[in-house]
PDB file of N, CA and C in Angstrom:
ATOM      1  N   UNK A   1     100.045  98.746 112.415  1.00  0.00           N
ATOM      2  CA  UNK A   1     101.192  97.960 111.981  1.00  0.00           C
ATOM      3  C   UNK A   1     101.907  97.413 113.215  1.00  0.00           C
ATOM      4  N   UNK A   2     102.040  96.041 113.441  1.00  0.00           N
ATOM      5  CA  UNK A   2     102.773  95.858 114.176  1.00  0.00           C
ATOM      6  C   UNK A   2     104.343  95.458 114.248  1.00  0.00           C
ATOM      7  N   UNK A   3     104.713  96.201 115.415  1.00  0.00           N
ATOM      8  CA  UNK A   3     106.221  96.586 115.602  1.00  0.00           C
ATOM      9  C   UNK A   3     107.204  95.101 115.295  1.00  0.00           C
ATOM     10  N   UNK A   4     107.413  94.760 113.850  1.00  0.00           N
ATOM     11  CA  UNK A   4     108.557  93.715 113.500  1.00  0.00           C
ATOM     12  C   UNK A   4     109.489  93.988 112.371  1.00  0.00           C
ATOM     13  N   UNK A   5     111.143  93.554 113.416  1.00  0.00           N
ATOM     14  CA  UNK A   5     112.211  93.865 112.487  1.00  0.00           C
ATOM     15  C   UNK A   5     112.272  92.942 111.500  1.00  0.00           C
ATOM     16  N   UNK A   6     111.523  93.766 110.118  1.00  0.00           N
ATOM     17  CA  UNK A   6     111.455  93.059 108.932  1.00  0.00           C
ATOM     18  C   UNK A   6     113.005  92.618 108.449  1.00  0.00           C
ATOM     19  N   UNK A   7     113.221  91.596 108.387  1.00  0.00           N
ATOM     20  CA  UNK A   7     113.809  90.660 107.652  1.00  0.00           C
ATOM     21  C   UNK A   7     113.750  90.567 106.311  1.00  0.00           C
ATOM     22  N   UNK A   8     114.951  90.345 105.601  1.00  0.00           N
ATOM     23  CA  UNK A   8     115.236  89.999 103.952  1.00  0.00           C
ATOM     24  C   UNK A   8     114.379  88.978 103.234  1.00  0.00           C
ATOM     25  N   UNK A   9     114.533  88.068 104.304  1.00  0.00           N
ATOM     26  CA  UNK A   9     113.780  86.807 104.274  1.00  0.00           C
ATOM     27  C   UNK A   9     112.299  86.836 104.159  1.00  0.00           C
ATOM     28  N   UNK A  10     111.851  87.874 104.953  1.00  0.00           N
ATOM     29  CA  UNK A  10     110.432  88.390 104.882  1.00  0.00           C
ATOM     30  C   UNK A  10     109.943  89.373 103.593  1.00  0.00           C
ATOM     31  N   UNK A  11     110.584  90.031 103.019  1.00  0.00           N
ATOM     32  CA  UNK A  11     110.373  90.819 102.127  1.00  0.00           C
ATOM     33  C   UNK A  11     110.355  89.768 100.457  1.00  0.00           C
ATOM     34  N   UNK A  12     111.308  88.834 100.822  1.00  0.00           N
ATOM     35  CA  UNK A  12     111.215  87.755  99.784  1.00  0.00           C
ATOM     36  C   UNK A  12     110.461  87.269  99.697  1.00  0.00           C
ATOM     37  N   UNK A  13     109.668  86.582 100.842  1.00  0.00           N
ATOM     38  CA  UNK A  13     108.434  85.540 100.692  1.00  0.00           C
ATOM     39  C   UNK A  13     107.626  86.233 100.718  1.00  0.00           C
ATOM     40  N   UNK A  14     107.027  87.755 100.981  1.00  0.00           N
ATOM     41  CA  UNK A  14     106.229  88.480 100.995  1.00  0.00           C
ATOM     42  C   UNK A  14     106.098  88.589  99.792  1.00  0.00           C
ATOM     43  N   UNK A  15     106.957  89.082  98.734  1.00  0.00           N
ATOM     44  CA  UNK A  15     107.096  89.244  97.511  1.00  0.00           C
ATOM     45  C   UNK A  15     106.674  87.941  96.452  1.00  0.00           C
ATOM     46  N   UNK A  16     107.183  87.143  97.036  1.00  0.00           N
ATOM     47  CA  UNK A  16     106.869  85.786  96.346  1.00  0.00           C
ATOM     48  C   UNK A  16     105.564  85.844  96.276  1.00  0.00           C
ATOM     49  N   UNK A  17     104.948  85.620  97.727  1.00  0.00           N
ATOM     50  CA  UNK A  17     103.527  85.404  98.105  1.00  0.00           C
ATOM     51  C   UNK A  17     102.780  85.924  97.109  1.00  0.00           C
ATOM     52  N   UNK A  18     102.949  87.273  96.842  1.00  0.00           N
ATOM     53  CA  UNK A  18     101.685  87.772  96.699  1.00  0.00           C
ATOM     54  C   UNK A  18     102.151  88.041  94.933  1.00  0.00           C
ATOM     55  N   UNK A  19     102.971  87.349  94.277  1.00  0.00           N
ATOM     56  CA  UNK A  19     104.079  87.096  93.010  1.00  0.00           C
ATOM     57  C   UNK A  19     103.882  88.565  92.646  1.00  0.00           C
ATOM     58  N   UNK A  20     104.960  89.211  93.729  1.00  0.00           N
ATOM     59  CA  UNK A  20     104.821  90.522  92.952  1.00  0.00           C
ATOM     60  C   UNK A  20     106.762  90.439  92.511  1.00  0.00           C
ATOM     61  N   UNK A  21     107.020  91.331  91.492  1.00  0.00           N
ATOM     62  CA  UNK A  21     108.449  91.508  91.173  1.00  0.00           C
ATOM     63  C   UNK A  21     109.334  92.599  91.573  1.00  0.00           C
ATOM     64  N   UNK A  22     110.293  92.498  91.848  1.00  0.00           N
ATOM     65  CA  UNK A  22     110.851  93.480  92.697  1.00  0.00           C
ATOM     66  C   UNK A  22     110.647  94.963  91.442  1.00  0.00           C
ATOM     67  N   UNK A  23     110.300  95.203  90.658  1.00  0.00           N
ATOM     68  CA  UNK A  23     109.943  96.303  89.975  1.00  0.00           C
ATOM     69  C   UNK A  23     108.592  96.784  90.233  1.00  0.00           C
ATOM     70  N   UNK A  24     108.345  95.595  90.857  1.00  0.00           N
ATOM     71  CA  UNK A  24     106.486  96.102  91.384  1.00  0.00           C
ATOM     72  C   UNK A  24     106.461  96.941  92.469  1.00  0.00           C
ATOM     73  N   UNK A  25     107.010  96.179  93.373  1.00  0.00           N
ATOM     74  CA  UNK A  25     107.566  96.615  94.799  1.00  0.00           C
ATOM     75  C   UNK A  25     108.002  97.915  94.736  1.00  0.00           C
ATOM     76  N   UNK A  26     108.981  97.946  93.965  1.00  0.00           N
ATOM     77  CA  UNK A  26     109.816  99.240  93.945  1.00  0.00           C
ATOM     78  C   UNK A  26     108.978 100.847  93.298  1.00  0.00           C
ATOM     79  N   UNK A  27     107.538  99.988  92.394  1.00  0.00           N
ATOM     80  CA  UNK A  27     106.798 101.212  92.472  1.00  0.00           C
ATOM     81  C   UNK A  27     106.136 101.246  93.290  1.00  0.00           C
ATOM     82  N   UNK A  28     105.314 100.430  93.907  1.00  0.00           N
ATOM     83  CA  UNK A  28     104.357 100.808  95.442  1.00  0.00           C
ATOM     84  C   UNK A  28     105.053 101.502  96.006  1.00  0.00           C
ATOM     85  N   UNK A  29     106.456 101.378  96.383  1.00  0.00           N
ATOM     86  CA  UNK A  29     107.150 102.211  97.403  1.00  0.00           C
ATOM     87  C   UNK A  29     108.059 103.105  97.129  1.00  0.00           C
ATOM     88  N   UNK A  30     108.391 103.322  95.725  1.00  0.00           N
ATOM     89  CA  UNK A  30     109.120 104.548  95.382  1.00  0.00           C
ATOM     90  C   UNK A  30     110.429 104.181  96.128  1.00  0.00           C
ATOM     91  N   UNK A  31     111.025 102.570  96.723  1.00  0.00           N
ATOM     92  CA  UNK A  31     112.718 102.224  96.871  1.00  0.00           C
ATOM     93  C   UNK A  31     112.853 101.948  95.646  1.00  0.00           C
ATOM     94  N   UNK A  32     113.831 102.040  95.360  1.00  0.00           N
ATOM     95  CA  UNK A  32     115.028 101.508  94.241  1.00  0.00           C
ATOM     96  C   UNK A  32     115.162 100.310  94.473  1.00  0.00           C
ATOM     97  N   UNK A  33     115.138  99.596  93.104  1.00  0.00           N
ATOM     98  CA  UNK A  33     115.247  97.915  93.134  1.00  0.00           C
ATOM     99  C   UNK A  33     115.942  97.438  93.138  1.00  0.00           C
ATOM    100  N   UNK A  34     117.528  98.369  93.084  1.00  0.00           N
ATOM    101  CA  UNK A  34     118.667  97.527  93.655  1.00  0.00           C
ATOM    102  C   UNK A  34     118.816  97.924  95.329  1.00  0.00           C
ATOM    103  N   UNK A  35     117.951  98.695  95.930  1.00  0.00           N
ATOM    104  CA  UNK A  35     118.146  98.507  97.319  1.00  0.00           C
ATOM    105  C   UNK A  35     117.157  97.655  97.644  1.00  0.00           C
ATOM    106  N   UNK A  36     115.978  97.419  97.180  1.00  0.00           N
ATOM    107  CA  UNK A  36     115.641  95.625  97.537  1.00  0.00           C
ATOM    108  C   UNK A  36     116.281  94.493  97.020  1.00  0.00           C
ATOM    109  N   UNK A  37     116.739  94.606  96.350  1.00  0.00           N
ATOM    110  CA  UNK A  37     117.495  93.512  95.817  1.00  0.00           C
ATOM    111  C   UNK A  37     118.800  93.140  97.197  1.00  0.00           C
ATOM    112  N   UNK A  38     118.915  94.327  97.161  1.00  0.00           N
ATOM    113  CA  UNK A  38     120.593  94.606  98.129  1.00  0.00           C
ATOM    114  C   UNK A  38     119.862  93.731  99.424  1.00  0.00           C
ATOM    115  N   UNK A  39     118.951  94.309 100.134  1.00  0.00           N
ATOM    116  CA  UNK A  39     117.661  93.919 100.933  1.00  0.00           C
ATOM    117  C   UNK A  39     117.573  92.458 101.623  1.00  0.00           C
ATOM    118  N   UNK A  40     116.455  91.723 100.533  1.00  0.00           N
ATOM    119  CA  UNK A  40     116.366  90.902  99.958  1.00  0.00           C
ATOM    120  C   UNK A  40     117.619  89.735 100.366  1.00  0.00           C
ATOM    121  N   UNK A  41     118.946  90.217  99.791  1.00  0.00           N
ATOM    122  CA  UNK A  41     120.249  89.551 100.185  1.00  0.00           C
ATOM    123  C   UNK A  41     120.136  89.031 102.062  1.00  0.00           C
ATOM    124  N   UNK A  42     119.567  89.713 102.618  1.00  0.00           N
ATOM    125  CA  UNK A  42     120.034  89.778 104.036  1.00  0.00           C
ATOM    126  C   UNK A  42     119.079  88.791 104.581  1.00  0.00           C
ATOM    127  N   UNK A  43     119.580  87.450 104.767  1.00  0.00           N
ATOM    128  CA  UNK A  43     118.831  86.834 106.193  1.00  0.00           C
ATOM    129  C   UNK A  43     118.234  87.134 107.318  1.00  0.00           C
ATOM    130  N   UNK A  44     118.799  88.318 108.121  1.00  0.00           N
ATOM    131  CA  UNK A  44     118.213  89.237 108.914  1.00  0.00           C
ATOM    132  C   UNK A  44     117.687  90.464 108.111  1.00  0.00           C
ATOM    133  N   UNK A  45     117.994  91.095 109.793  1.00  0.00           N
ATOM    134  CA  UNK A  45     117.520  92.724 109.114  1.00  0.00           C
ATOM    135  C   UNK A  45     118.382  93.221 108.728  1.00  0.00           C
ATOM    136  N   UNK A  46     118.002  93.972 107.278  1.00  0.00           N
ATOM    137  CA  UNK A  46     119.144  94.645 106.317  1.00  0.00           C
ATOM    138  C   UNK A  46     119.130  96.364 107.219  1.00  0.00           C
ATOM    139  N   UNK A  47     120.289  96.402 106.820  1.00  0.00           N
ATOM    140  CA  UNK A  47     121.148  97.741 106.987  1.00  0.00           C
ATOM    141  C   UNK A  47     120.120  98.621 106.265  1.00  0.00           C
ATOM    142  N   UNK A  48     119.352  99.783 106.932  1.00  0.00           N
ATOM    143  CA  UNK A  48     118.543 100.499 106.199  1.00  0.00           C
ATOM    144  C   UNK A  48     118.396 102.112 106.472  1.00  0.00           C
ATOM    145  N   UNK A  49     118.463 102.621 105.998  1.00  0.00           N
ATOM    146  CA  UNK A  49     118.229 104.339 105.998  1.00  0.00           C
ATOM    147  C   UNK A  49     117.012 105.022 105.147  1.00  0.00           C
ATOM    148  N   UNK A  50     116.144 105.837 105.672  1.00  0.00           N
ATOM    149  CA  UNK A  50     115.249 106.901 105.161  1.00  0.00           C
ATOM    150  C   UNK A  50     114.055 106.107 105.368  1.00  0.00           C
ATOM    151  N   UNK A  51     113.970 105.685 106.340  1.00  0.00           N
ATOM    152  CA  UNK A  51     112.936 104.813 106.229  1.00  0.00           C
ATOM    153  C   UNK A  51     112.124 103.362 105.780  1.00  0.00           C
ATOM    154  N   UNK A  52     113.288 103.406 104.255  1.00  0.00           N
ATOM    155  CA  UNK A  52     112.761 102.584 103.345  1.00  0.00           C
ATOM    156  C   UNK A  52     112.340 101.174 104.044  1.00  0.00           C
ATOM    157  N   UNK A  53     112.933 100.170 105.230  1.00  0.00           N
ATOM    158  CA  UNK A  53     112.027  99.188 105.388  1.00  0.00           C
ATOM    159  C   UNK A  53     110.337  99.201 105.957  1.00  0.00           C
ATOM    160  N   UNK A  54     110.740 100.450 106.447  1.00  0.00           N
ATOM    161  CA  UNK A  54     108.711 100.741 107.385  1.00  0.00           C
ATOM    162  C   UNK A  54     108.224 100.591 106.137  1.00  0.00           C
ATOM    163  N   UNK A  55     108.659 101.531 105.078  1.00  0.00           N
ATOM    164  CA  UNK A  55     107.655 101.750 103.815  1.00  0.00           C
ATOM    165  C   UNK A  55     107.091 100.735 102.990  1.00  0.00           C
ATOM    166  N   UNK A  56     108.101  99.563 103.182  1.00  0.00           N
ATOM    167  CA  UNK A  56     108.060  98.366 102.494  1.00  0.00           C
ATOM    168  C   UNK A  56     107.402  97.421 103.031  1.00  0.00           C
ATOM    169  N   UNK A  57     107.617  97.917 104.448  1.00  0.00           N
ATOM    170  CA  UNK A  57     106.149  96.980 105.383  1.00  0.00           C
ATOM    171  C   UNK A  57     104.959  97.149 104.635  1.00  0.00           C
ATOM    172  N   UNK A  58     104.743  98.628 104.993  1.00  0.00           N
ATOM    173  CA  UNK A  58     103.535  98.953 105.122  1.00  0.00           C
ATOM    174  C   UNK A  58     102.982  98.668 103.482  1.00  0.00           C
ATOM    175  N   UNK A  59     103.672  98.911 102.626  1.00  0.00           N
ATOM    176  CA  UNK A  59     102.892  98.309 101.037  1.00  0.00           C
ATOM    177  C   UNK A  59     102.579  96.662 100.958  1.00  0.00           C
ATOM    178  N   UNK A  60     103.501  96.168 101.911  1.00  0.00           N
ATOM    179  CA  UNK A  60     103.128  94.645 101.543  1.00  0.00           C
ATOM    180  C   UNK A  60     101.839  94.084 102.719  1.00  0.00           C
ATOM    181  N   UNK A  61     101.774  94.955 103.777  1.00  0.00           N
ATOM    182  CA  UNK A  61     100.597  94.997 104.578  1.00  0.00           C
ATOM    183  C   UNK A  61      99.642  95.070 103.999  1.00  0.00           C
ATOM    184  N   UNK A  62      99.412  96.022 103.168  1.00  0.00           N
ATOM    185  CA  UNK A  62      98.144  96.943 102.947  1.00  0.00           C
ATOM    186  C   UNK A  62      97.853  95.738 101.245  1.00  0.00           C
ATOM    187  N   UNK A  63      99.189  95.070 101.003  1.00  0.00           N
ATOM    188  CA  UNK A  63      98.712  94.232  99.861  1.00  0.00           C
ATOM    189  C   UNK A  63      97.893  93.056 100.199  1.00  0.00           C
ATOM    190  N   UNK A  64      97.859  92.828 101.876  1.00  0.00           N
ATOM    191  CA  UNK A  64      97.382  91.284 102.999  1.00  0.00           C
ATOM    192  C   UNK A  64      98.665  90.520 103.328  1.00  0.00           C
ATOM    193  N   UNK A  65     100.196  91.138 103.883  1.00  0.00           N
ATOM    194  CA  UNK A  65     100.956  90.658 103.970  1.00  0.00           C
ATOM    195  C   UNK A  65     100.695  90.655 105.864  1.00  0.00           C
ATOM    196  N   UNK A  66     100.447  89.607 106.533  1.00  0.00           N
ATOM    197  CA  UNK A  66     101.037  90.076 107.926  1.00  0.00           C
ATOM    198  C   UNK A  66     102.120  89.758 108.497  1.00  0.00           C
ATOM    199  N   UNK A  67     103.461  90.482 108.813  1.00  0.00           N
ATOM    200  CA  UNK A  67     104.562  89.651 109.432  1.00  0.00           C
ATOM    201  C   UNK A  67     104.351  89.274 110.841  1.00  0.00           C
ATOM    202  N   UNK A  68     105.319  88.668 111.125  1.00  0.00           N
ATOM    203  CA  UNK A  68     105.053  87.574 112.592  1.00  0.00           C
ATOM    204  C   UNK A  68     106.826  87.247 112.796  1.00  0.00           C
ATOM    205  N   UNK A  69     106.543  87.317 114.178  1.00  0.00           N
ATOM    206  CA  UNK A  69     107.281  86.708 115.173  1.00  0.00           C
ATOM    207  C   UNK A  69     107.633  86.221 115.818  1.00  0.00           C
ATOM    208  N   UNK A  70     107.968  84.596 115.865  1.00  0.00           N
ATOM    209  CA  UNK A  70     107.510  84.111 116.918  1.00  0.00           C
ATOM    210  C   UNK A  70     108.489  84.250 118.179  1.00  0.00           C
ATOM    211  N   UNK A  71     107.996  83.950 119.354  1.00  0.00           N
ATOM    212  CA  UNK A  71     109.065  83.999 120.345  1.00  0.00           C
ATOM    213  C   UNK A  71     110.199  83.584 120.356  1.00  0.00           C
ATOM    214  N   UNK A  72     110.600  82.607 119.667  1.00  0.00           N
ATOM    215  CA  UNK A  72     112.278  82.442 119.755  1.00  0.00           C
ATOM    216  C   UNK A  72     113.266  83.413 118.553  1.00  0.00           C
ATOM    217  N   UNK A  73     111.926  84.925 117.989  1.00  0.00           N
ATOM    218  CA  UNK A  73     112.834  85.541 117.415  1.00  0.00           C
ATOM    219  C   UNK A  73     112.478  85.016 115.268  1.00  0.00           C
ATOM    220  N   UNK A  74     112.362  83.399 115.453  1.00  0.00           N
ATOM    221  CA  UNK A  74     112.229  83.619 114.034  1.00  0.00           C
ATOM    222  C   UNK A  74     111.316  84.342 113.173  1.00  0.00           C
ATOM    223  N   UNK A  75     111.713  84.525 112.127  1.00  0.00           N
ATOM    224  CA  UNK A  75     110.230  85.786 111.418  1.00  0.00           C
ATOM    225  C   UNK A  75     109.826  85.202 110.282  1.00  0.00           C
ATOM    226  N   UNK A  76     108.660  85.463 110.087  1.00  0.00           N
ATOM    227  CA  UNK A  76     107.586  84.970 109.325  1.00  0.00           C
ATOM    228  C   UNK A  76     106.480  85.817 108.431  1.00  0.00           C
ATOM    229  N   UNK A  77     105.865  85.150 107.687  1.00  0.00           N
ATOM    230  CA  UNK A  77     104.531  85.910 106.920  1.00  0.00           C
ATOM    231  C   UNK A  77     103.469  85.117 107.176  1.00  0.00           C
ATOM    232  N   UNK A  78     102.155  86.141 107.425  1.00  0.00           N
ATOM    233  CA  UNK A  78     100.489  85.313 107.538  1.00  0.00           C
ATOM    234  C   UNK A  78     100.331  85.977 105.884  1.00  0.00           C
ATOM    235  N   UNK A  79      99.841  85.487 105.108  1.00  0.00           N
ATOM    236  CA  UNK A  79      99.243  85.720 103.803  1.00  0.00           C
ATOM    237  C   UNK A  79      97.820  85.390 104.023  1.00  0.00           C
ATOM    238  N   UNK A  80      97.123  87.415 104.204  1.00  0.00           N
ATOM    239  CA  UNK A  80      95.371  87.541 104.588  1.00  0.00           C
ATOM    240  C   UNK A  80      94.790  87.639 103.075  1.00  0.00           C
ATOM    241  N   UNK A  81      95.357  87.389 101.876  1.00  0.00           N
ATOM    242  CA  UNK A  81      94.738  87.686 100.559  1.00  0.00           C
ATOM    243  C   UNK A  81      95.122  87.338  99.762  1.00  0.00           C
ATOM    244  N   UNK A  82      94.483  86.926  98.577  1.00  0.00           N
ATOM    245  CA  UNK A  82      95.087  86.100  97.453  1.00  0.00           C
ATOM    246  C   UNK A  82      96.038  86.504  96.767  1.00  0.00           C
ATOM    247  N   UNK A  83      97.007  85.778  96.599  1.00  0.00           N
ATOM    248  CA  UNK A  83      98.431  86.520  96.031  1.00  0.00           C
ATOM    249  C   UNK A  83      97.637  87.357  94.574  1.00  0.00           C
ATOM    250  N   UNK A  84      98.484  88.240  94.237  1.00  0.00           N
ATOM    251  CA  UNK A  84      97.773  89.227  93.096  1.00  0.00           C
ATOM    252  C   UNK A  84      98.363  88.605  91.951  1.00  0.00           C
ATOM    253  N   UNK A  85      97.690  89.084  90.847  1.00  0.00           N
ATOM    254  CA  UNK A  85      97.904  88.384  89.248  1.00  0.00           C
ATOM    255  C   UNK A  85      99.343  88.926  88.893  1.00  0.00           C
ATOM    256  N   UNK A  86     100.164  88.614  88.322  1.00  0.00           N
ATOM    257  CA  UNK A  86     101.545  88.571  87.864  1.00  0.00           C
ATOM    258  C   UNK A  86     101.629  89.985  87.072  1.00  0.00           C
ATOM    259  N   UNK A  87     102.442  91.105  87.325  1.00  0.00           N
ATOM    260  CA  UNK A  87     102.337  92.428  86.126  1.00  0.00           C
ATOM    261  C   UNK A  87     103.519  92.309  85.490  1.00  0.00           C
TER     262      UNK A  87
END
């Protein structure tokens, strides 16, 4: 996994990407969907405790999410897999 301060912004289009719903999300990773939601809200990086953004990386990784960084700081998604069917 590489080391990026996931962004709200990133967890949205990640989510979009791959059209999953924040109830989807919230079971891959066992967060609560009003703390992605809360999340989600933040242009940057959201205010986070217990881990919950690594965890949220790492499910949207392992779904073909790659985040990115580019040098002046803005953050981004590579989408390595076909967004998944709608649940």
């Amino acid at each position: 996994m590489q080391a990026v301060n996931l962004t709200g912004t990133q967890i949205r289009a990640a989510r979009g990407a791959l059209n999953w719903s924040v109830q989807r999300l919230a079971d891959e990773t066992g967060v609560g969907t009003a703390t992605i939601v809360r999340y989600e809200l933040s242009d940057s990086i959201p205010r986070s405790r217990k881990g919950n953004l690594k965890t949220i990386q790492k499910a949207l990784e392992a779904a073909g999410i790659e985040f990115t960084q580019a040098e002046d700081g803005s953050p981004g998604i590579i989408i390595r897999t076909e967004p998944s069917k709608p649940t």
